[in-house]
N, C-alpha and C. Protein backbone atom coordinates (compact mmCIF):
# COMPACT_ATOMS: atom_id res chain seq x y z
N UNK A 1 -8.19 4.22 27.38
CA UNK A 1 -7.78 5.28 26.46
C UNK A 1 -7.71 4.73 25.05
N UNK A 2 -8.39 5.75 23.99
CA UNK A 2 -8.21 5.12 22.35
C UNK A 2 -7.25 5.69 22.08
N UNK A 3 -6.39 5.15 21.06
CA UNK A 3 -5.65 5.17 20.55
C UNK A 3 -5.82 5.37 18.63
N UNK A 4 -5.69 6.92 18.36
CA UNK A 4 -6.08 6.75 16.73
C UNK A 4 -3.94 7.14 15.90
N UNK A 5 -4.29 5.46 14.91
CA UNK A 5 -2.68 6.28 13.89
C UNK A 5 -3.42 6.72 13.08
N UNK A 6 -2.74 7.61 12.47
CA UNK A 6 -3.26 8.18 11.07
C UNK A 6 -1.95 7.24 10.31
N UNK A 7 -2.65 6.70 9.06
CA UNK A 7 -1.67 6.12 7.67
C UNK A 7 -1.94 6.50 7.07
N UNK A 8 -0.88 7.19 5.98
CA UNK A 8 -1.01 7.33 4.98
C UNK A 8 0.19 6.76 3.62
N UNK A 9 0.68 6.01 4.00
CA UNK A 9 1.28 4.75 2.93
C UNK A 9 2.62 4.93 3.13
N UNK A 10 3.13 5.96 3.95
CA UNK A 10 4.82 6.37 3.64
C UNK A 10 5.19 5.74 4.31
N UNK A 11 6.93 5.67 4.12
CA UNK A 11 7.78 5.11 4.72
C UNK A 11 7.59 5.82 6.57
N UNK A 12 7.71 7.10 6.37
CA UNK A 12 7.50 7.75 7.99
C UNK A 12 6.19 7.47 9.04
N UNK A 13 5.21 7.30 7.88
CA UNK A 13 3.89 6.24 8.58
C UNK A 13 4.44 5.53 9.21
N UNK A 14 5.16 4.29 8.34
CA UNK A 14 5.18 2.98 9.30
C UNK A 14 6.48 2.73 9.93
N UNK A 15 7.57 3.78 10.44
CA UNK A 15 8.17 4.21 11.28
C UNK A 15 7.33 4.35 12.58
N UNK A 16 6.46 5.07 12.51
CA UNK A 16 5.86 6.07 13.30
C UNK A 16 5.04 4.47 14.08
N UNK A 17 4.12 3.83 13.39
CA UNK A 17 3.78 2.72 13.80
C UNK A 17 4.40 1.81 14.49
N UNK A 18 5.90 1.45 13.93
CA UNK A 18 6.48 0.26 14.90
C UNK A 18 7.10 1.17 15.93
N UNK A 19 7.56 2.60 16.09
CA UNK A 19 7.88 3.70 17.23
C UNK A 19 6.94 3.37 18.36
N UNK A 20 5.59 3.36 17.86
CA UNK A 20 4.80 3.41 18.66
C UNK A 20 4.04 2.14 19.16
N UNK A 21 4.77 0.84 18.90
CA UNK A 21 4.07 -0.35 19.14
C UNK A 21 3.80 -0.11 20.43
N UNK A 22 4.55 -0.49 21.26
CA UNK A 22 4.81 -0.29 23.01
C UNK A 22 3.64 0.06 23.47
N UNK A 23 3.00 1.34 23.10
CA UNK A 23 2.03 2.02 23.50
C UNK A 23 0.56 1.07 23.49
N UNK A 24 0.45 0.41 22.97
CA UNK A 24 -1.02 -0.13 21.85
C UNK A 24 -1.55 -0.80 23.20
N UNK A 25 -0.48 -1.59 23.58
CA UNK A 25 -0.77 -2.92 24.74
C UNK A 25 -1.38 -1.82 25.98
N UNK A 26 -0.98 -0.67 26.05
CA UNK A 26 -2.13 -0.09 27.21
C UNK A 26 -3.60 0.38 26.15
N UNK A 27 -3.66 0.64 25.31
CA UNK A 27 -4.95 1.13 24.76
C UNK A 27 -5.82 0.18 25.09
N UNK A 28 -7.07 0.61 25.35
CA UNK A 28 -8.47 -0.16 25.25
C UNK A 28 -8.90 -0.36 23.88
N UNK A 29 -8.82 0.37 23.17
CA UNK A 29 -8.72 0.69 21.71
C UNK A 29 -8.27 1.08 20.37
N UNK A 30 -7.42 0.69 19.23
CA UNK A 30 -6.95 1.02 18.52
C UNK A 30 -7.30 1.72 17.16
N UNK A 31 -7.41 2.50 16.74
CA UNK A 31 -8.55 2.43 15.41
C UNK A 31 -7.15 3.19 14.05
N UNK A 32 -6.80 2.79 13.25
CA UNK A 32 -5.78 2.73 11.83
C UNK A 32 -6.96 3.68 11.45
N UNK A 33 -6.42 5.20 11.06
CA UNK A 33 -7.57 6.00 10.35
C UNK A 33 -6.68 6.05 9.20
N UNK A 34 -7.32 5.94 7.68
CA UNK A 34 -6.58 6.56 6.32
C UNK A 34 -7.46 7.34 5.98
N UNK A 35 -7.25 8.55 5.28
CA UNK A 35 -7.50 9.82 4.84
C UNK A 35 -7.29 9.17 3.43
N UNK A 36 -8.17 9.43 2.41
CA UNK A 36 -8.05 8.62 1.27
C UNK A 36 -8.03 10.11 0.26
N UNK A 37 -6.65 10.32 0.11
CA UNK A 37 -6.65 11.35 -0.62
C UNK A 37 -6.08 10.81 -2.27
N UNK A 38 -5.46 9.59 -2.37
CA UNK A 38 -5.20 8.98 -3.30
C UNK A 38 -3.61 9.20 -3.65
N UNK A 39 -2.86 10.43 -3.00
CA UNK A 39 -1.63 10.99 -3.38
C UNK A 39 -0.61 9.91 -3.06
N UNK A 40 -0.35 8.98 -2.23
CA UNK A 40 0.31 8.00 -1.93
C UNK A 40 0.54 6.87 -2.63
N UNK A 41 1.12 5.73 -2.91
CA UNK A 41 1.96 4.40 -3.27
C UNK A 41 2.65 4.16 -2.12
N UNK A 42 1.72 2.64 -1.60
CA UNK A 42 2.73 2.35 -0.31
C UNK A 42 1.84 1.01 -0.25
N UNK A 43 2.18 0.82 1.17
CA UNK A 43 1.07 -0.48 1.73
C UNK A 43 0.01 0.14 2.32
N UNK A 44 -0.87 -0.40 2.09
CA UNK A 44 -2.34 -0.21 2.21
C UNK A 44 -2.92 0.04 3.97
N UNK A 45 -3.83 0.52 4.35
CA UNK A 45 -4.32 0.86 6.09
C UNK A 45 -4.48 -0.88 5.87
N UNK A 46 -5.27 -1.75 5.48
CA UNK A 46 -5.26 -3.44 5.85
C UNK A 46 -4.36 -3.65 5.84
N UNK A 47 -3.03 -3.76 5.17
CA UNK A 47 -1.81 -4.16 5.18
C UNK A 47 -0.90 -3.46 6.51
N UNK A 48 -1.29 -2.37 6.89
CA UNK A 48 -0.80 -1.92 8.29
C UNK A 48 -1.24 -2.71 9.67
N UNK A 49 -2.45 -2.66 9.34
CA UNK A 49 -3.55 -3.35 10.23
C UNK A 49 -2.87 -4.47 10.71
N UNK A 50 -2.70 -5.67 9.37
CA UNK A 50 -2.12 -7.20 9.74
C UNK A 50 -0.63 -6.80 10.14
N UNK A 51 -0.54 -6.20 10.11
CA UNK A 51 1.10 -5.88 10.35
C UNK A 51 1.39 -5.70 12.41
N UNK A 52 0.24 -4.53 11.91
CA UNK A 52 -0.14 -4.60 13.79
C UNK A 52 -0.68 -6.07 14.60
N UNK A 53 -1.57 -6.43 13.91
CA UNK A 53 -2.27 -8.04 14.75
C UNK A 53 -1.06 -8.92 14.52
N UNK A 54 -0.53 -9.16 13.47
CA UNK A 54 0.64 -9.86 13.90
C UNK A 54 1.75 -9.65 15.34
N UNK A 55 1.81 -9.20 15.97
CA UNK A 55 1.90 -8.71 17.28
C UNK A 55 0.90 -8.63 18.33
N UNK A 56 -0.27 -9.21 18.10
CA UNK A 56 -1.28 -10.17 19.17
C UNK A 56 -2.25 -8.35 19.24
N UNK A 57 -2.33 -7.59 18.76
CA UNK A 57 -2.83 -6.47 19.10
C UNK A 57 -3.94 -6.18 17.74
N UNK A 58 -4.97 -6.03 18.76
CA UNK A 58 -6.38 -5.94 18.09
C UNK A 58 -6.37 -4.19 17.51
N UNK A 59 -6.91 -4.26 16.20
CA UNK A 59 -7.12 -2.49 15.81
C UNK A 59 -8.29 -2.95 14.53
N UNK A 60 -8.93 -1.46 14.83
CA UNK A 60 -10.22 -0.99 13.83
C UNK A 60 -9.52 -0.72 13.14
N UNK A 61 -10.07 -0.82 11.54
CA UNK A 61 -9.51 0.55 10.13
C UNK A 61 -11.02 0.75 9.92
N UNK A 62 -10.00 2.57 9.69
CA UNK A 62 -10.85 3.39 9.15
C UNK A 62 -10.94 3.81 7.83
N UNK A 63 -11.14 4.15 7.02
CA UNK A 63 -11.23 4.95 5.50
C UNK A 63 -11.86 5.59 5.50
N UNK A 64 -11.18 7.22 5.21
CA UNK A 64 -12.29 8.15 5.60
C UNK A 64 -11.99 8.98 4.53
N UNK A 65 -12.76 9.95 3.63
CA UNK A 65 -12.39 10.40 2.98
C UNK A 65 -12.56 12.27 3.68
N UNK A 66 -11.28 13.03 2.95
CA UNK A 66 -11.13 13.99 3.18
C UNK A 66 -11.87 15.07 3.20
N UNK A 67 -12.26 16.60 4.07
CA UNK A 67 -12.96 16.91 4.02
C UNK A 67 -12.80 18.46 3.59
N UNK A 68 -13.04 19.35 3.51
CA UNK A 68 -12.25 20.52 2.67
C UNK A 68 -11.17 21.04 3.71
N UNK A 69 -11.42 21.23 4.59
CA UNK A 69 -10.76 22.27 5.10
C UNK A 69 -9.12 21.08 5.39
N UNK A 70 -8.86 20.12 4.76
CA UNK A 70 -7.62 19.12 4.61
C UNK A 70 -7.44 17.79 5.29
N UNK A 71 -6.67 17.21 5.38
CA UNK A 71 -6.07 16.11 5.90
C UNK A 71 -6.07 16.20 7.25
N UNK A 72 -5.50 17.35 7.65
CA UNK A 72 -5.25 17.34 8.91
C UNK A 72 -6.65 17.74 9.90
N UNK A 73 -7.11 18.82 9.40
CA UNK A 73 -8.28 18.77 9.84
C UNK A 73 -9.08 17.18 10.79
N UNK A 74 -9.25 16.61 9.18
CA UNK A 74 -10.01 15.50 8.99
C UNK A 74 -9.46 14.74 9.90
N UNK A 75 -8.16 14.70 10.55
CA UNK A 75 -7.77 13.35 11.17
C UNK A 75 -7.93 14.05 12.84
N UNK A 76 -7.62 15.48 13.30
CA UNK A 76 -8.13 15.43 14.41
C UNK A 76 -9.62 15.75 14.61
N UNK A 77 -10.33 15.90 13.55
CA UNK A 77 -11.64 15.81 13.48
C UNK A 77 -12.31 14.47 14.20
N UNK A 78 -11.95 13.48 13.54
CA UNK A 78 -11.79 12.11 13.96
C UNK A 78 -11.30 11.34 15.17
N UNK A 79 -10.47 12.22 15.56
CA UNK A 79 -9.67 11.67 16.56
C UNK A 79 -10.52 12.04 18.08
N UNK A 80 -11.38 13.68 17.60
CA UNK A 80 -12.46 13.81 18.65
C UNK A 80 -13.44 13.23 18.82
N UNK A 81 -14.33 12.77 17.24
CA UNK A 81 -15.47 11.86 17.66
C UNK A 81 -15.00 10.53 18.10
N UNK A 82 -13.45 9.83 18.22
CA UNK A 82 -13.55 8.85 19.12
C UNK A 82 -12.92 9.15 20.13
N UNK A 83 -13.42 10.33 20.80
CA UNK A 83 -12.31 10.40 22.05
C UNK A 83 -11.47 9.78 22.37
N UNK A 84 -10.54 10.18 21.81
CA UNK A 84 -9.00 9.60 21.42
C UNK A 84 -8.33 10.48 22.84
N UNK A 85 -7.45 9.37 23.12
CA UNK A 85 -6.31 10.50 24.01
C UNK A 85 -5.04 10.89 23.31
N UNK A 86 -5.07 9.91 21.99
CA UNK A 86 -3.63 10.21 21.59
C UNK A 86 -3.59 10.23 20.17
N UNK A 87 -2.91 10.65 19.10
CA UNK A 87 -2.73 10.77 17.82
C UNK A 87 -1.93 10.01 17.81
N UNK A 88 -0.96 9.23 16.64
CA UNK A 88 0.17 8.77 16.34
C UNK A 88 0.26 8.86 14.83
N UNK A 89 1.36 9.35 14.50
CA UNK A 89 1.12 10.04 12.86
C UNK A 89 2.99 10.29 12.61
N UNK A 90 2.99 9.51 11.19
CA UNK A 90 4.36 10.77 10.82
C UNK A 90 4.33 11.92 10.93
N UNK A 91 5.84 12.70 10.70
CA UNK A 91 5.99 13.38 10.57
C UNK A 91 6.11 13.86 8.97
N UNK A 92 4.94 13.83 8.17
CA UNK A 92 4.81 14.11 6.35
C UNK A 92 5.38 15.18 5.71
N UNK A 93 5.86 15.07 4.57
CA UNK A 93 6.54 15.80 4.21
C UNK A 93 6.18 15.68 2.52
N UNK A 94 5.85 16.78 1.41
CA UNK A 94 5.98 16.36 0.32
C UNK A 94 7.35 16.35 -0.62
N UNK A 95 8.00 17.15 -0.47
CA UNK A 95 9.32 17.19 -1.43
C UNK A 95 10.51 17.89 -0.50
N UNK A 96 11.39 17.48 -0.79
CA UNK A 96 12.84 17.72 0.13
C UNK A 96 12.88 19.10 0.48
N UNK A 97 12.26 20.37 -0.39
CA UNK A 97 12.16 21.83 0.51
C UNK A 97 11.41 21.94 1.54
N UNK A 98 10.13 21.51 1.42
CA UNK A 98 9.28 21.64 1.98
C UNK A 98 9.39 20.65 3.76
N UNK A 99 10.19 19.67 3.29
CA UNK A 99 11.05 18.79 4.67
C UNK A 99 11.21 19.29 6.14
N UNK A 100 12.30 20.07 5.17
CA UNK A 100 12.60 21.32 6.11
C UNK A 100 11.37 21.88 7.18
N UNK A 101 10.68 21.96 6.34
CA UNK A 101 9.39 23.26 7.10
C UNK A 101 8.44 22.10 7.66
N UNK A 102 8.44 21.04 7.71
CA UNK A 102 7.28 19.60 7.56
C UNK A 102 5.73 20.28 6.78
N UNK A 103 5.42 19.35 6.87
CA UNK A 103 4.45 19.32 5.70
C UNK A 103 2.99 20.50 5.99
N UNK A 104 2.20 20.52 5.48
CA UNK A 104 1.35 21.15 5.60
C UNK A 104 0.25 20.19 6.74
N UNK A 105 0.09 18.87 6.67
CA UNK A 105 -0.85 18.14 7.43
C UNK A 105 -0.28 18.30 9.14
N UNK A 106 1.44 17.65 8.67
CA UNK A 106 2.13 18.00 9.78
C UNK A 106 2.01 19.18 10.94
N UNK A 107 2.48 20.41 9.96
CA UNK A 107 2.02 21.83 10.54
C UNK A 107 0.71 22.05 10.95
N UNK A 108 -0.22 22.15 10.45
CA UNK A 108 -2.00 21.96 10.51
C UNK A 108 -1.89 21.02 12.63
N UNK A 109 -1.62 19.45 12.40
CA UNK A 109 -1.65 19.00 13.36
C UNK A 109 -0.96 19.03 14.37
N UNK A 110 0.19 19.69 14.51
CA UNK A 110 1.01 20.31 15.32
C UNK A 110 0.27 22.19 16.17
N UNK A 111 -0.14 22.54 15.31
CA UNK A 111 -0.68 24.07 15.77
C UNK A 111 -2.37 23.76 16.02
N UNK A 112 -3.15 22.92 15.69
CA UNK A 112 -4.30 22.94 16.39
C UNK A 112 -5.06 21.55 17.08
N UNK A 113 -3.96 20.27 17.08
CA UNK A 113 -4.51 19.43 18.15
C UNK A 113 -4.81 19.71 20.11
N UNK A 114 -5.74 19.38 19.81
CA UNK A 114 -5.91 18.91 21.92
C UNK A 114 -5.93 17.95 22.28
N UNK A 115 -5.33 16.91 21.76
CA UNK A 115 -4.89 15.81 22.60
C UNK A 115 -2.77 15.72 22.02
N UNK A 116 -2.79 14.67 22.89
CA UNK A 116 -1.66 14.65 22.60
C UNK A 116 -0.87 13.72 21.28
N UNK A 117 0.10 14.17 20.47
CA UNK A 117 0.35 13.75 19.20
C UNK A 117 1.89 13.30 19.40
N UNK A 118 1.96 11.45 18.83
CA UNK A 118 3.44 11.22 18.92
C UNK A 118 3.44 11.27 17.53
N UNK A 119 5.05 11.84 16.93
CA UNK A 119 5.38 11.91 15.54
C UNK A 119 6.98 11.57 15.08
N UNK A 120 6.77 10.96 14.13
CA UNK A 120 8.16 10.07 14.08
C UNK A 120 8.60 10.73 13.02
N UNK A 121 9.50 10.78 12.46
CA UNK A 121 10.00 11.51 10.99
C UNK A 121 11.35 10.37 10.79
């Protein structure tokens, strides 16, 4: 089974990442997808990456850039051409109202994934 995170530089990213270490050691495959929308300041998908192999666990990065129809789209777009069984993704959010409601990528990947999605907030 592959295993795709989506990063995107936040603090709830790399929540969502060490949440989900446990999991990795059954994957056959890992692949770090970033959506390069530029809106973020954080640590970088390589800087996630070594963060993961430092814990003996092998992962691909991806850089993918966005495609119209959004972020979210784009990441279970992705997550089908590698037949992924699983998502792993924050739970994103842009500004403290909007929190409340989670984000638009959030919402998007919550109402139209088919595989299954862990999300950390």
């Amino acid at each position: 089974s592959d295993i795709v995170i989506a990063w995107n530089r936040s603090a709830a990213a790399a929540r969502t990442l060490n949440s989900a270490m446990p999991l990795f050691d059954k994957a056959e495959r890992i692949c770090l997808v970033y959506v390069d929308t530029g809106a973020k300041r954080g640590p970088s998908v390589e800087e996630a990456a070594a963060h993961v192999e430092r814990h003996g666990i092998a992962v691909d990065v991806k850089t993918i850039a966005p495609h119209s129809k959004g972020v979210g789209s784009t990441l279970l777009q992705y997550a089908h051409t590698q037949n992924s069984s699983l998502l792993v993704m924050g739970a994103y959010s842009h500004s403290r109202l909007r929190e409340v409601i989670l984000g638009g990528v959030t919402r998007y990947v919550l109402e139209n994934a088919t595989i299954p999605v862990l999300m950390v907030h």
